[in-house]
Each structure stands twice: as structure tokens, then as C-alpha cells.
C-alpha atoms as a PDB file:
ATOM      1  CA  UNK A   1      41.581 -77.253  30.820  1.00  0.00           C
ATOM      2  CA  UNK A   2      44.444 -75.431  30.127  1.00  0.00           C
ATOM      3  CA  UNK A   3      46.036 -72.925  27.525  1.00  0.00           C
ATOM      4  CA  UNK A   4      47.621 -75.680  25.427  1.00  0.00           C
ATOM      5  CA  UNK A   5      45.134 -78.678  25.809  1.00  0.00           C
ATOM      6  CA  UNK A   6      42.571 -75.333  24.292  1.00  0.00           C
ATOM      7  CA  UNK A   7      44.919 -74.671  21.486  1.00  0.00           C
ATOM      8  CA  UNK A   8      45.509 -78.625  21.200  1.00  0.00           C
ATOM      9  CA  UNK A   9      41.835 -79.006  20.778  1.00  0.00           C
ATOM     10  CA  UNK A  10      40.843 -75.857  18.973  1.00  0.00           C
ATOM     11  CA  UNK A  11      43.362 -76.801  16.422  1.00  0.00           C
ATOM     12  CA  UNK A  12      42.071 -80.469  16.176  1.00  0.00           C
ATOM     13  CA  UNK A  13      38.685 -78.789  15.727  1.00  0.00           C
ATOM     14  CA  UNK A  14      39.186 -76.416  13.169  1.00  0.00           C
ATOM     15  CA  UNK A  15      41.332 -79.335  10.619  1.00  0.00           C
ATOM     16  CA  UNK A  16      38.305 -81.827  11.194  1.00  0.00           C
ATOM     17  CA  UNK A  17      35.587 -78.792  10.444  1.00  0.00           C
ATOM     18  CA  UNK A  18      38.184 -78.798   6.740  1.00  0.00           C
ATOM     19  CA  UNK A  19      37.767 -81.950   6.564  1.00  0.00           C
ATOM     20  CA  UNK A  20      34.107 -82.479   6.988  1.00  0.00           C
ATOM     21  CA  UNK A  21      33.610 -79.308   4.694  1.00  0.00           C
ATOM     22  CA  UNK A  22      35.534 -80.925   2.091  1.00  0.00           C
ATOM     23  CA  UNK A  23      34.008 -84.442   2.361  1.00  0.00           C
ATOM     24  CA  UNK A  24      30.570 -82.763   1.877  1.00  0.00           C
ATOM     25  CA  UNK A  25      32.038 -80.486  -1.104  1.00  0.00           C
ATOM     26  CA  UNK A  26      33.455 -83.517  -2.994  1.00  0.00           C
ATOM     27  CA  UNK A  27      29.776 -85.264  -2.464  1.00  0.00           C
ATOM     28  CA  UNK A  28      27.762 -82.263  -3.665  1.00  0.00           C
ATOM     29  CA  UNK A  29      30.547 -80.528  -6.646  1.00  0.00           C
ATOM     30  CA  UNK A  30      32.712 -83.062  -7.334  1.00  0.00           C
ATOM     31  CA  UNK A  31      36.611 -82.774  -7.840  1.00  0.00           C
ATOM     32  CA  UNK A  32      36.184 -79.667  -9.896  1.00  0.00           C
ATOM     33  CA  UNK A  33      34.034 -77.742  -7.699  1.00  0.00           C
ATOM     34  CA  UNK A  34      36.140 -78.499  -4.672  1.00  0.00           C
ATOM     35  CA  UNK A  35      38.041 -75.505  -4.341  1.00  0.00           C
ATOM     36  CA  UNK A  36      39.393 -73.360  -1.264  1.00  0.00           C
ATOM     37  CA  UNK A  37      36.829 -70.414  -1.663  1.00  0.00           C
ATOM     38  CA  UNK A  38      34.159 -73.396  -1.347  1.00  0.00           C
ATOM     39  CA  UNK A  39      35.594 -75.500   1.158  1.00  0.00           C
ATOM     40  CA  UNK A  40      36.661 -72.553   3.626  1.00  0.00           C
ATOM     41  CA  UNK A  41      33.203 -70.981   2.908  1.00  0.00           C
ATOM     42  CA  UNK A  42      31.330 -74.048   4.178  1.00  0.00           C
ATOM     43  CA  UNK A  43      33.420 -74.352   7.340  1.00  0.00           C
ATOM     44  CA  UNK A  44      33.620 -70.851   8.135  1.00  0.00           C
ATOM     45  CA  UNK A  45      37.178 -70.030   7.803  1.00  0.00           C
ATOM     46  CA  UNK A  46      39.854 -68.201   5.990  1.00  0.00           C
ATOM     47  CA  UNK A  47      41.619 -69.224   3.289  1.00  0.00           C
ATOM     48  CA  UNK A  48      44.876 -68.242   5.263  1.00  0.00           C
ATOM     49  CA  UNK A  49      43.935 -71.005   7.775  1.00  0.00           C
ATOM     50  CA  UNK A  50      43.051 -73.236   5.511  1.00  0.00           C
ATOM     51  CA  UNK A  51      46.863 -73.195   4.153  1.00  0.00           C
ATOM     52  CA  UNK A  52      48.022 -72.478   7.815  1.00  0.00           C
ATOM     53  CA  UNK A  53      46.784 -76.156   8.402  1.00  0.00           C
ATOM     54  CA  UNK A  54      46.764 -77.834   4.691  1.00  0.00           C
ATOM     55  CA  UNK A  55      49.119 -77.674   1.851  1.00  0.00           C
ATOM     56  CA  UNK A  56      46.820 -76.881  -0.461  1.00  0.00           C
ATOM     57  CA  UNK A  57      43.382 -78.285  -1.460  1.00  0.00           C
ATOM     58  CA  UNK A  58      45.262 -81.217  -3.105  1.00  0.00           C
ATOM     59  CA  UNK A  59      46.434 -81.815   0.754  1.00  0.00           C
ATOM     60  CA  UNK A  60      43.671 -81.445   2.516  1.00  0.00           C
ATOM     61  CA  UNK A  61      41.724 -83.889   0.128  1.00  0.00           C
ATOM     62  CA  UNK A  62      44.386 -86.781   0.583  1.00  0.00           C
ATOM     63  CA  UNK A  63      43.795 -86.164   4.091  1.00  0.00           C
ATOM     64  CA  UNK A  64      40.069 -86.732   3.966  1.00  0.00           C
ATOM     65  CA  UNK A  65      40.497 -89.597   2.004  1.00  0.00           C
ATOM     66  CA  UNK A  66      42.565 -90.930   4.932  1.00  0.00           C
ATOM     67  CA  UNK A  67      40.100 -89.603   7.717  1.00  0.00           C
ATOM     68  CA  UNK A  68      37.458 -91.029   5.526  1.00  0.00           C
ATOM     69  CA  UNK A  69      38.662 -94.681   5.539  1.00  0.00           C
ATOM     70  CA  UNK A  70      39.413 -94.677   9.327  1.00  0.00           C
ATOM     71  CA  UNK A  71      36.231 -93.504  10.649  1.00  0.00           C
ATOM     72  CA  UNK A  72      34.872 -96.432   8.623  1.00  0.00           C
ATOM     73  CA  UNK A  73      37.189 -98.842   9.245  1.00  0.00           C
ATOM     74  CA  UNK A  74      37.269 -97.855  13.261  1.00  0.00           C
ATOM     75  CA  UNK A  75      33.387 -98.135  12.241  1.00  0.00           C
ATOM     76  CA  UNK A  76      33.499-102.014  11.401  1.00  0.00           C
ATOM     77  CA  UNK A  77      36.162-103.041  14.081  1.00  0.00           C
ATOM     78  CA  UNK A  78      33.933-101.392  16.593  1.00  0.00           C
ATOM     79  CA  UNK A  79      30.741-104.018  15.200  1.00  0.00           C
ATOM     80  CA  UNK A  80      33.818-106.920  15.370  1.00  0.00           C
ATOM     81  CA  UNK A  81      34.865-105.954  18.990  1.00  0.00           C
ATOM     82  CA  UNK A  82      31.084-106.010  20.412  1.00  0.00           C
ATOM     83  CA  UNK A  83      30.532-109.112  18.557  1.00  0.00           C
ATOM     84  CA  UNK A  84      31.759-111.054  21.103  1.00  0.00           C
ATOM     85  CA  UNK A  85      34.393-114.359  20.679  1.00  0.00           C
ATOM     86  CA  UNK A  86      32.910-116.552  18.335  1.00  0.00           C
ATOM     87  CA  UNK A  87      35.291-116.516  15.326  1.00  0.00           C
ATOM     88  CA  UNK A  88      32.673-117.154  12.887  1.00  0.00           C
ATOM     89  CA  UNK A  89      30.326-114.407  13.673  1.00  0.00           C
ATOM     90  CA  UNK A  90      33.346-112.213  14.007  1.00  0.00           C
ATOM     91  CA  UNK A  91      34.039-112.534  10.397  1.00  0.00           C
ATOM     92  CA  UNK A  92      30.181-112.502   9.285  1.00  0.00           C
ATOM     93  CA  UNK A  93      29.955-108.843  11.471  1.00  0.00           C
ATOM     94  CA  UNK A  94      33.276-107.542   9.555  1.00  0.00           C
ATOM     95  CA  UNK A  95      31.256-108.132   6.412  1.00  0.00           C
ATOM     96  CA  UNK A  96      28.092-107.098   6.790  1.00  0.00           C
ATOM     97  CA  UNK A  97      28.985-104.448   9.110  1.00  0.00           C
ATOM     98  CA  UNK A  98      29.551-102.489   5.488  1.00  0.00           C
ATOM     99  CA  UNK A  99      25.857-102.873   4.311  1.00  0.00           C
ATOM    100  CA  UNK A 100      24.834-101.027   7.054  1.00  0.00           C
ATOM    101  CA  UNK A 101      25.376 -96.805   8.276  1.00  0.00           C
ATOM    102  CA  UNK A 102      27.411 -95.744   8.381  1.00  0.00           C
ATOM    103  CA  UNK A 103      29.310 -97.650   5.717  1.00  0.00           C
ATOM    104  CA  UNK A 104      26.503 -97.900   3.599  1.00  0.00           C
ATOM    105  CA  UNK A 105      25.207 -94.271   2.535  1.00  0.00           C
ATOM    106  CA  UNK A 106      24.595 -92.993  -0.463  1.00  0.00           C
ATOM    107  CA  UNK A 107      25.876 -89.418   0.214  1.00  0.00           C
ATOM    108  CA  UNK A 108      28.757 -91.066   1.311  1.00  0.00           C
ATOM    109  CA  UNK A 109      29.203 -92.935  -2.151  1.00  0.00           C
ATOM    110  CA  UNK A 110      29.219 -89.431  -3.722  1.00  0.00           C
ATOM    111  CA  UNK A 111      32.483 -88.378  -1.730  1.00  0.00           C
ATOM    112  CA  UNK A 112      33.973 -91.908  -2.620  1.00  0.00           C
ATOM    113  CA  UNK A 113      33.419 -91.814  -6.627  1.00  0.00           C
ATOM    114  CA  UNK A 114      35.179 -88.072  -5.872  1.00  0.00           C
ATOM    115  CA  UNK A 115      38.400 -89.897  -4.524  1.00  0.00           C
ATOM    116  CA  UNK A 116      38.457 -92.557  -7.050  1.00  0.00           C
ATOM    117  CA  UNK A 117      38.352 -90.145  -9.725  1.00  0.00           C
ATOM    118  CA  UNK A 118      41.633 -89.198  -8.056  1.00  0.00           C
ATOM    119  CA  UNK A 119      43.089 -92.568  -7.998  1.00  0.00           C
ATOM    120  CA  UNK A 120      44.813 -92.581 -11.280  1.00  0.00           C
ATOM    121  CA  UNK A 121      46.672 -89.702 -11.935  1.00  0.00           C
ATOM    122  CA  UNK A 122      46.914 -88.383  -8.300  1.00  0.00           C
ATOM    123  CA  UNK A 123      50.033 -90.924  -6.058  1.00  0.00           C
ATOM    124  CA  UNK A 124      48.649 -89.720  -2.810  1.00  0.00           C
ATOM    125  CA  UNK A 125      45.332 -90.650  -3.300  1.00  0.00           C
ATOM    126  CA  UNK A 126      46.334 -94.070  -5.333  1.00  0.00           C
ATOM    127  CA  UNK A 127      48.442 -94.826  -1.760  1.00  0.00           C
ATOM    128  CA  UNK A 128      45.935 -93.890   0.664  1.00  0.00           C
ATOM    129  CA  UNK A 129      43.638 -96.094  -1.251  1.00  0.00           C
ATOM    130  CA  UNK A 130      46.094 -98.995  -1.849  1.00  0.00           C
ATOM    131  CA  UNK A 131      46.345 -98.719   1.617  1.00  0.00           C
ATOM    132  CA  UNK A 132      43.257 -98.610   2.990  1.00  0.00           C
ATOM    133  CA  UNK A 133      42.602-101.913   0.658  1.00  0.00           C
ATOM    134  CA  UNK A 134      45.673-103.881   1.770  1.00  0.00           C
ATOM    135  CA  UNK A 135      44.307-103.021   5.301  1.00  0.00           C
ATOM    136  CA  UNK A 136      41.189-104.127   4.744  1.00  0.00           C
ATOM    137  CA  UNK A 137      42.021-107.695   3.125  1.00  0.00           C
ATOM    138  CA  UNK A 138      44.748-108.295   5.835  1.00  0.00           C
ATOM    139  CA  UNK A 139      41.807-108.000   8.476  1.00  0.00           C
ATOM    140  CA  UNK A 140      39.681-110.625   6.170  1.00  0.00           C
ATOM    141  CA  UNK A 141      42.258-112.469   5.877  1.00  0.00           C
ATOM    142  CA  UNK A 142      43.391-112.626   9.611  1.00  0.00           C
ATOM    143  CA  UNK A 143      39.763-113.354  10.657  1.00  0.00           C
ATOM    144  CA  UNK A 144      39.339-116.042   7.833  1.00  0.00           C
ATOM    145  CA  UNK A 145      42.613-117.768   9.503  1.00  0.00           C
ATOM    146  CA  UNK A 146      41.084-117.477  12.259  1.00  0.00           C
ATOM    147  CA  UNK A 147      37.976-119.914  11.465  1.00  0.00           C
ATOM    148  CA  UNK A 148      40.680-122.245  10.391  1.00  0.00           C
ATOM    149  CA  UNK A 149      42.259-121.254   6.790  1.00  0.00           C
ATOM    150  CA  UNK A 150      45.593-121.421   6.094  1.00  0.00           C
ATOM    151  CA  UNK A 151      47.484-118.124   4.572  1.00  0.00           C
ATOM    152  CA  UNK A 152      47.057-119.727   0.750  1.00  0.00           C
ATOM    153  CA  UNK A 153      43.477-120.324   1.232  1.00  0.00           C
ATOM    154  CA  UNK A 154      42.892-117.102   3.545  1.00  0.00           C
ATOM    155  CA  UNK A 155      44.521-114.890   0.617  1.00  0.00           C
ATOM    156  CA  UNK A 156      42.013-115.932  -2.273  1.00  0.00           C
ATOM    157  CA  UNK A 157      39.473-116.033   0.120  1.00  0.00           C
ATOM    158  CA  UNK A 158      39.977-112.849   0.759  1.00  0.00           C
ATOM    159  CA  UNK A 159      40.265-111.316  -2.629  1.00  0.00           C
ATOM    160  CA  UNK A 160      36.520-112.723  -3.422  1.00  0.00           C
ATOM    161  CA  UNK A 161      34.698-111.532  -0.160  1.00  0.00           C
ATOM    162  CA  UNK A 162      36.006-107.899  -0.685  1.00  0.00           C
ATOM    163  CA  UNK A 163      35.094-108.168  -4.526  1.00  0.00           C
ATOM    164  CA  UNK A 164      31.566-109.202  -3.244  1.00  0.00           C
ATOM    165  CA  UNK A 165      31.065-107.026  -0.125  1.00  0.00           C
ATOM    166  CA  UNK A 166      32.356-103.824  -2.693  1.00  0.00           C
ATOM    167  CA  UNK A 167      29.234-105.067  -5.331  1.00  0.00           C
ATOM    168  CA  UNK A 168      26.812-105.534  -2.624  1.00  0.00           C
ATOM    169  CA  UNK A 169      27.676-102.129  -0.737  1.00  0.00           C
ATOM    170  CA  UNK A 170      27.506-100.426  -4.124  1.00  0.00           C
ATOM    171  CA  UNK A 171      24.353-101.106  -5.374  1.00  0.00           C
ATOM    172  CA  UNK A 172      22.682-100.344  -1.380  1.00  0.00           C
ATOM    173  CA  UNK A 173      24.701 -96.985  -1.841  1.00  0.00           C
ATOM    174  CA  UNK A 174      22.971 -95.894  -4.486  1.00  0.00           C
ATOM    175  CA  UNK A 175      19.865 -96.107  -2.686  1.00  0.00           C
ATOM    176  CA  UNK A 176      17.825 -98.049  -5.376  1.00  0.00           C
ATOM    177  CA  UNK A 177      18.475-101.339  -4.631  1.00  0.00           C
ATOM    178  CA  UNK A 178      16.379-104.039  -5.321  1.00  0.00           C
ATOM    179  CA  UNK A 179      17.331-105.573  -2.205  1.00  0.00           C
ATOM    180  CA  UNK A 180      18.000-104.625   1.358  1.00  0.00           C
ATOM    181  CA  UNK A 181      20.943-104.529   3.377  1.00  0.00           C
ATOM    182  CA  UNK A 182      19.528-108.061   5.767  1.00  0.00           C
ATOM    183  CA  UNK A 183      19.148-109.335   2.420  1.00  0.00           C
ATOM    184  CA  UNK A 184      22.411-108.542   1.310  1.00  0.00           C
ATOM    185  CA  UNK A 185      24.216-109.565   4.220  1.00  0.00           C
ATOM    186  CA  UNK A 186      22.491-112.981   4.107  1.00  0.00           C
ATOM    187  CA  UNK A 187      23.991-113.387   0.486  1.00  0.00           C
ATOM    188  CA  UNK A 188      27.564-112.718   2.375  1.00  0.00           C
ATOM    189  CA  UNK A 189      26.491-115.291   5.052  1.00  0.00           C
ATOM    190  CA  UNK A 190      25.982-117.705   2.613  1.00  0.00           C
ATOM    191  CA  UNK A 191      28.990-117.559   0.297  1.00  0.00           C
ATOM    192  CA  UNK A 192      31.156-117.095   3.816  1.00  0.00           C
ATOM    193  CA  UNK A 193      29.770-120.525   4.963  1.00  0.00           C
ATOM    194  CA  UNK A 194      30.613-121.607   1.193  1.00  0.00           C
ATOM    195  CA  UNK A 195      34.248-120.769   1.702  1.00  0.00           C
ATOM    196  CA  UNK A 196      34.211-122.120   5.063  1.00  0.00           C
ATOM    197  CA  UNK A 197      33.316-125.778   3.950  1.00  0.00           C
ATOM    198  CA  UNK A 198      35.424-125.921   0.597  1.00  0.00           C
ATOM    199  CA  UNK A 199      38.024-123.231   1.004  1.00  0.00           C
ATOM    200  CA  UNK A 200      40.743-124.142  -1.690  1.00  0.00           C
ATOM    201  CA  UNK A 201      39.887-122.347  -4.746  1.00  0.00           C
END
């Protein structure tokens, strides 16, 4: 390896060691007990580097909100891709891909209530998440059209899966469910087939 692909990768190390130490800080303190001090002590670095990389905390938890959402969604695509070609089990794997690890986790659902608290009075965060929902729906949406909606039924369509998979992932997050995640996902199996047969709304 040489000199530069080191620093490349030493660098890429040391920003996703922030990131994972603030991920775990927002799970276990919260937004107010996210600071640097806390942060750098759990990934074993300075403060300096932690502003050498990040401006800020403020930064550097916008940016694991982002890293956050695309290890998921990378997550789910990866379930779609080894799916295989059949366009309906394409879009039931998207779905219930999220009742399942590592979408599904209640320590996980600790770090997201942290970045929704955020979501309102913090723009980065309320774009990252705007984002990451727009994202989300277009793939829905794409794979819906693909079993045969049009755009005005694949929209609604949409719109009431994600409403459904966010309820259904919610309660299995909290780990006190009174159902399981196969159960869950053959509640999503049904109401898919539902919108399959009749989907004007």
C-alpha cells in the first residue's frame, strides 16, 4: 500500500470511528449528552481531530444521520439485489427487509428518536431526513411500477406502504412487540397483494 492510499484510509478510519462514537452517544445520552468531550472520549481521539475532520458536533451529527440512512438503505437494496428477478418478490424483500437487522434494532431506534428530535429546529437534519424519505418512496414507488402501477397509483401507493412499514418497524424496535418480525412482514405481504389487485385509491 502506499503513503497516500495509508493516509487515504487512516483518514476514512478515524471519521467513521466519529461517527460510530457518536451514533452510540446519541443512543445511550441523547442530544444533550452528545458532546465533543464524550464523543472523542469513546473513539479515542482528540478534540483537535475531531474539529480537524468535523465542523463541530452539530456537523458531525448531520453526518451520521447521513451515514446512518445509507448503511441501511445499501442494507435493503442489498436483500432487493439477491432477491433475484421476480418483480413481486422484489418489492415484498424491500419491505420486509426493514423488520429485520439490521434495520430493525432497538438500540438503533434510540439513535433515530436522537435525530428526529433534531428534525424541527435543526435544516440539516430536516434535509438529510427529507431526503432520505423522498429516496426511500421513489424506490417504492419505482418497484410498485414495476409490478404494473402507473405513476398516480404508484405515488399513493407508496405513501401508505412507508406509513405501514414505519408502524410495523417501530413497535419490533422497541423490542416488546406483541408480534414478530415473520409476522409482521406477512401483514406487509398481505396489504402489498391488496394494492396489487385494486391499486386506485
Amino acid at each position: 500500500m502506499t503513503r497516500a492510499a495509508f493516509s487515504r484510509e487512516s483518514a476514512d478510519f478515524r471519521r467513521q470511528a466519529m461517527i460510530d462514537a457518536t451514533a452510540a452517544c446519541l443512543a445511550e445520552k441523547g442530544v444533550a449528552g452528545t458532546s465533543v468531550r464524550a464523543i472523542c472520549r469513546r473513539a479515542g481521539v482528540s478534540a483537535g481531530l475531531l474539529r480537524h475532520y468535523f465542523d463541530g458536533v452539530d456537523a458531525l451529527i448531520a453526518d451520521t444521520y447521513r451515514a446512518t440512512s445509507t448503511r441501511l438503505s445499501k442494507a435493503v437494496s442489498a436483500a432487493v439485489a439477491a432477491a433475484g428477478n421476480d418483480k413481486r418478490t422484489r418489492l415484498i424483500t424491500y419491505v420486509t427487509a426493514n423488520f429485520h437487522p439490521p434495520v430493525a434494532d432497538p438500540t438503533l431506534l434510540a439513535t433515530w428518536i436522537a435525530f428526529w428530535s433534531l428534525i424541527k429546529n435543526d435544516n440539516d437534519i430536516a434535509a438529510i431526513h427529507a431526503h432520505s424519505y423522498a429516496a426511500f418512496r421513489a424506490e417504492l414507488e419505482e418497484l410498485l411500477a414495476e409490478c404494473g402501477m402507473t405513476p398516480a397509483q404508484a405515488g399513493p401507493a407508496a405513501i401508505a406502504l412507508t406509513a405501514l412499514i414505519d408502524g410495523l418497524w417501530l413497535e419490533l424496535s422497541l423490542g416488546s412487540s406483541a408480534f414478530t418480525a415473520d409476522q409482521a412482514s406477512a401483514i406487509a405481504i398481505r396489504w402489498i397483494d391488496t394494492l396489487l389487485e385494486r391499486p386506485d385509491f
